[in-house]
Protein backbone atom coordinates (compact mmCIF):
# COMPACT_ATOMS: atom_id res chain seq x y z
CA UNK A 1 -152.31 109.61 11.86
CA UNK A 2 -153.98 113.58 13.02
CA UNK A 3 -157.57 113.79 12.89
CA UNK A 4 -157.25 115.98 9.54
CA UNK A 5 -155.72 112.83 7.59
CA UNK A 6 -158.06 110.64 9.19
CA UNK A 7 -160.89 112.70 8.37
CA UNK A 8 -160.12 113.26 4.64
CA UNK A 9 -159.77 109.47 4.17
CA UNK A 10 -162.95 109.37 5.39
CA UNK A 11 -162.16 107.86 8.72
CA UNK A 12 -161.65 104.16 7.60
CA UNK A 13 -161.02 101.36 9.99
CA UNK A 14 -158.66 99.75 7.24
CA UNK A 15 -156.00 101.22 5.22
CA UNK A 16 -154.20 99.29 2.63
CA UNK A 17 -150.47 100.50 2.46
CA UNK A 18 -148.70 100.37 -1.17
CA UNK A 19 -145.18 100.85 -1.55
CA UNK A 20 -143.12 102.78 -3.98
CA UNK A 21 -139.82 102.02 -4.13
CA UNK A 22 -139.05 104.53 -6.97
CA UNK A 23 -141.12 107.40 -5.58
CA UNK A 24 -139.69 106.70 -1.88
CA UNK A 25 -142.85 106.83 -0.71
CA UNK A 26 -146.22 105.02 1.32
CA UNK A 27 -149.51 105.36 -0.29
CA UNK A 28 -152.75 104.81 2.47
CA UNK A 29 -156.01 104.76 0.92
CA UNK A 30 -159.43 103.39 2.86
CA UNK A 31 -160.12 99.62 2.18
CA UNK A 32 -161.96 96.48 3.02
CA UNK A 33 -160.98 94.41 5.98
CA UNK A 34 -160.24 91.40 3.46
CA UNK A 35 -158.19 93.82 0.74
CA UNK A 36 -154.45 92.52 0.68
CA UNK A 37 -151.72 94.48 2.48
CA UNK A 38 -154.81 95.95 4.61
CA UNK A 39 -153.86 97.06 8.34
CA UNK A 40 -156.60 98.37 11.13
CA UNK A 41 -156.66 101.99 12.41
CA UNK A 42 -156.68 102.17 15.78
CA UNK A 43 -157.12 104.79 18.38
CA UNK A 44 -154.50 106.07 20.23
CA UNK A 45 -154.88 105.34 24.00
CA UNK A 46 -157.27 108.48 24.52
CA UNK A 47 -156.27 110.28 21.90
CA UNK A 48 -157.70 111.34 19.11
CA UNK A 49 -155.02 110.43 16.84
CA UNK A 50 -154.77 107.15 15.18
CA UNK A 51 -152.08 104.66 14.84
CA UNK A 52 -150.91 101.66 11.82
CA UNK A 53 -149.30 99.37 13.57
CA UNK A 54 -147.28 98.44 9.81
CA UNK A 55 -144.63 96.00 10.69
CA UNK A 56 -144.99 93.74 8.50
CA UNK A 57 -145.56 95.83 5.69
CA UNK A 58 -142.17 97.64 6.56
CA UNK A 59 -140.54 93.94 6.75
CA UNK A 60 -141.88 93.15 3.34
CA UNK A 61 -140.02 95.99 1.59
CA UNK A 62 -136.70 96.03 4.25
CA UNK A 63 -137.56 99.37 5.05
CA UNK A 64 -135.34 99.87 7.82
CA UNK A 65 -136.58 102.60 10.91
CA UNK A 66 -135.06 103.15 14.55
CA UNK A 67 -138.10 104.33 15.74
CA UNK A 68 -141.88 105.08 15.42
CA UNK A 69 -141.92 108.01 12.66
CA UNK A 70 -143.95 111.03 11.51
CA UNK A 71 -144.19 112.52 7.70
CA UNK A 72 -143.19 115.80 7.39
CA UNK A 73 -144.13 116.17 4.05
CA UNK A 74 -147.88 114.39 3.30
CA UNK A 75 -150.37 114.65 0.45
CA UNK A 76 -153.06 113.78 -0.93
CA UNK A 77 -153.27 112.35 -4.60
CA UNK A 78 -156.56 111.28 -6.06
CA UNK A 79 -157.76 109.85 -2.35
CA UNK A 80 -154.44 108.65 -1.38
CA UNK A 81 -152.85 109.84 1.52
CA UNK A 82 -148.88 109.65 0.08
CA UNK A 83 -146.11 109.71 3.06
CA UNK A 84 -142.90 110.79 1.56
CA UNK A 85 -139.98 108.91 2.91
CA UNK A 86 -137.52 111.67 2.69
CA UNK A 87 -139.32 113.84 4.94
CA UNK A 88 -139.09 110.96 7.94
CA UNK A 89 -138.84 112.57 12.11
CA UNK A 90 -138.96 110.88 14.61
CA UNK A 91 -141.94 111.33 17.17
CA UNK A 92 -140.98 113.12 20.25
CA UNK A 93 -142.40 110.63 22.99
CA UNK A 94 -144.46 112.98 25.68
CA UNK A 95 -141.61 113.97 28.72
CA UNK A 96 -139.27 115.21 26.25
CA UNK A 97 -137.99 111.98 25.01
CA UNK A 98 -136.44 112.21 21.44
CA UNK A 99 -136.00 108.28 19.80
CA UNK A 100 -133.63 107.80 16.75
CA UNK A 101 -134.64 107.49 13.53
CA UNK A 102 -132.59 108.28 10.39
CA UNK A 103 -134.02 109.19 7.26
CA UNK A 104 -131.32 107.77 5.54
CA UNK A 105 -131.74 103.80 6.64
CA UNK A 106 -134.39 103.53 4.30
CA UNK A 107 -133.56 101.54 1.14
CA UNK A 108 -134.30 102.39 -2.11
């Protein structure tokens, strides 16, 4: 997650991650440590980006990825970040790495 999207959820240390199947999206919104489907934000290394480590969340709704992704196409929608899973890349490791990751292995 940039510092923008962390910022404008108010830079929680929880997010709880919904699913919409229909939408093909992720909604993130700020919660309580003890709020179900709740995962810690984490710095990354010394950056100052942040990371959801998700898995099981992504195992729950057989979302299928190659790789660690980024959201090309993110909103917000009454304090809910939304990730739109049609607009999937994959992250570009530093060194000029590229990892797969189709767009099209998720399931609807």
């Amino acid at each position: 997650m940039n510092r923008y999207a962390f910022d404008a959820l108010g830079r929680p240390e929880y997010v709880a991650l919904m699913f919409d199947r229909r939408g093909h999206s992720i909604g993130m919104r700020p919660a309580a440590a003890l709020t179900p489907n709740v995962f810690e934000v984490k710095p990354k290394s010394k950056d100052i980006n942040r990371i959801v480590r998700a898995m099981p969340f992504i195992r729950k709704f057989d979302m299928k990825f190659d790789s660690t992704v980024r959201f090309r196409d993110a909103s917000f929608e009454d304090g809910v970040l939304v990730l739109n899973l049609r607009s999937i890349a994959p992250v570009v490791r530093r060194g000029g790495r590229k990892r797969k990751a189709a767009a099209g292995s998720i399931r609807p």
